[in-house]
C-alpha atoms as a PDB file:
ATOM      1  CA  UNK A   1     -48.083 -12.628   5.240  1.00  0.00           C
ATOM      2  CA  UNK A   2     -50.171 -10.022   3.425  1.00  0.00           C
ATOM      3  CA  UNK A   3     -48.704  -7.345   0.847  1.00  0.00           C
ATOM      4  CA  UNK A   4     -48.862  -5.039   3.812  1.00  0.00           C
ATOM      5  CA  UNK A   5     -46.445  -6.692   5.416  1.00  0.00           C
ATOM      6  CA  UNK A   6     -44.382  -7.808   2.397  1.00  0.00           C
ATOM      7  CA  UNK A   7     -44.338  -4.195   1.439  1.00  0.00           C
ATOM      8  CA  UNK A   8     -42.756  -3.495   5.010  1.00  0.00           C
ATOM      9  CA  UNK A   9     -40.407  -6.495   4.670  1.00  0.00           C
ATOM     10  CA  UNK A  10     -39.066  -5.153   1.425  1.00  0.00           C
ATOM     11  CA  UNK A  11     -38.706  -1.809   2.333  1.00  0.00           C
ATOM     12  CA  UNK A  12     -36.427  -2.838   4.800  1.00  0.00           C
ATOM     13  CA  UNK A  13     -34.461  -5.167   2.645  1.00  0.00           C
ATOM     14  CA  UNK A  14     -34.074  -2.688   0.263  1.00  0.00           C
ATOM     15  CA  UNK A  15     -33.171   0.444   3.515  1.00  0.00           C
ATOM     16  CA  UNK A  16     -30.315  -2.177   4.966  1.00  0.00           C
ATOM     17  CA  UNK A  17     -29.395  -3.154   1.055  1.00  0.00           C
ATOM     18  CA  UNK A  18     -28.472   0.850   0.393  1.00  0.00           C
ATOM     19  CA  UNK A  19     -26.815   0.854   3.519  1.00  0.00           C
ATOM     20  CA  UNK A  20     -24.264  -1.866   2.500  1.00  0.00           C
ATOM     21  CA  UNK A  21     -23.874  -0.322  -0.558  1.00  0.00           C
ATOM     22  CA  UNK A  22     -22.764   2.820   0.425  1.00  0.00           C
ATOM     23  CA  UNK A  23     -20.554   1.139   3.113  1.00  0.00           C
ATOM     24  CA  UNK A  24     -19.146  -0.280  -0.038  1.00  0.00           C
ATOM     25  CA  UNK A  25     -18.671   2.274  -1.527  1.00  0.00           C
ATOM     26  CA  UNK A  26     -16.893   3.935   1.777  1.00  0.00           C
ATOM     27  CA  UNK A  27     -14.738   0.644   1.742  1.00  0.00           C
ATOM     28  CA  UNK A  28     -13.694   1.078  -2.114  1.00  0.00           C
ATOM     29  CA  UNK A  29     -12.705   4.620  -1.120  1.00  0.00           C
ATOM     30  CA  UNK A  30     -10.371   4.172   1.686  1.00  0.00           C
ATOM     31  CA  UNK A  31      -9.129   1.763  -0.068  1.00  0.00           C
ATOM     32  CA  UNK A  32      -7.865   3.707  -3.222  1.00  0.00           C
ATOM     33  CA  UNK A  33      -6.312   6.107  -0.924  1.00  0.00           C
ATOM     34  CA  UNK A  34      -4.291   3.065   1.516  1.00  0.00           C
ATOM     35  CA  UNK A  35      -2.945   1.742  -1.758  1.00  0.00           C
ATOM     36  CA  UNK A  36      -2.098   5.271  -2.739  1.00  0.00           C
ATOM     37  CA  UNK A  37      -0.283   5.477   0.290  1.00  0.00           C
ATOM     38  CA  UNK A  38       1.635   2.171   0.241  1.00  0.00           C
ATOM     39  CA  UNK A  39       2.695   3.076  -3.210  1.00  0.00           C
ATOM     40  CA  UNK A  40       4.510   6.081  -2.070  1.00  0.00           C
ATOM     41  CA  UNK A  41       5.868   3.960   0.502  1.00  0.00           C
ATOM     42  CA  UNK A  42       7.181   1.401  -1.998  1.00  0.00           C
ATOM     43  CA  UNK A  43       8.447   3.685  -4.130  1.00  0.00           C
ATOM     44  CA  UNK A  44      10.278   5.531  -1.255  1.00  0.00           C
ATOM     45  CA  UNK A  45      11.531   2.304   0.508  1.00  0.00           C
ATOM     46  CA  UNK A  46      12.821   1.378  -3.508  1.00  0.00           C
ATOM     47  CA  UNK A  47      15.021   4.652  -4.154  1.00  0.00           C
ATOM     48  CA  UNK A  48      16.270   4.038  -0.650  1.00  0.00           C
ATOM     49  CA  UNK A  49      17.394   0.888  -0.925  1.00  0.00           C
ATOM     50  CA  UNK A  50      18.596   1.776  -4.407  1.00  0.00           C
ATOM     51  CA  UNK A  51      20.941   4.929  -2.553  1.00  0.00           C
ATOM     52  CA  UNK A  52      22.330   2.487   0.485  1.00  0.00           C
ATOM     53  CA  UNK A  53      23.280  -0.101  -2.464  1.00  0.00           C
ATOM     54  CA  UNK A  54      24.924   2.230  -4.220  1.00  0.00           C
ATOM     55  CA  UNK A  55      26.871   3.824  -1.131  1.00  0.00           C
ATOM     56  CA  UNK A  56      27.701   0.539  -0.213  1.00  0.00           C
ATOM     57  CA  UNK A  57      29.178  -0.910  -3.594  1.00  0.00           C
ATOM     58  CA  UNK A  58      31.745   2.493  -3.259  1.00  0.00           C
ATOM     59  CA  UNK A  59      32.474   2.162   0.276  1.00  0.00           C
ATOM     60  CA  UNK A  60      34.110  -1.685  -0.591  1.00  0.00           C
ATOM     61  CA  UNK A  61      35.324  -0.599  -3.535  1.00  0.00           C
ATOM     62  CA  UNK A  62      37.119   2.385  -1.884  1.00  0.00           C
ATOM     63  CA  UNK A  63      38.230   0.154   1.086  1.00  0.00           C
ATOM     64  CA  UNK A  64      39.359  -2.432  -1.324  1.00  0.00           C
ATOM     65  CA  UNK A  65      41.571  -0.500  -3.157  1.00  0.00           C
ATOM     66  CA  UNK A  66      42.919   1.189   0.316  1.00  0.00           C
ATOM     67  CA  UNK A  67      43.790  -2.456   1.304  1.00  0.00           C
ATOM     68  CA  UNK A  68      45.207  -3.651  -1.768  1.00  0.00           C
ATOM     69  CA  UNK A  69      47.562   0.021  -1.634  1.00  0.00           C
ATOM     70  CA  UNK A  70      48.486  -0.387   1.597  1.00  0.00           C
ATOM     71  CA  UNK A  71      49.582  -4.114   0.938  1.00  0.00           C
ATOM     72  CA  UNK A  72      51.268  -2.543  -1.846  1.00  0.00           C
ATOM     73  CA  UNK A  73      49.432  -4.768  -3.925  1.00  0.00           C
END
């Protein structure tokens, strides 16, 4: 192989090496903004689980003390 050639060969090594890189680079970006997205998710799917545990820890308390009145208890 002559430096020709070798200059060819590593020209295209180096074309297809910026191409991964800014594939990379594409990659690190959508993936910043899916974990941005899950964490609104989390945080969503968090508060609303919070809220239904909530509503539910009143609605057996209320229906407790319904049952335990109308037992007479």
């Amino acid at each position: 192989m002559n430096d020709k050639e070798q200059s060819q060969a590593l020209g295209r090594i180096e074309g297809k090496l910026d191409v991964m890189l800014r594939n990379q680079v594409r990659q690190d970006e959508k993936l910043d903004e899916l974990d941005g997205r899950l964490r609104a998710v989390e945080v969503k799917a968090a508060t609303t689980g919070a809220i239904a545990g909530t509503l539910a820890s009143l609605l057996t308390s209320v229906g407790i003390a319904a049952a335990k009145a109308k037992l007479g208890l």
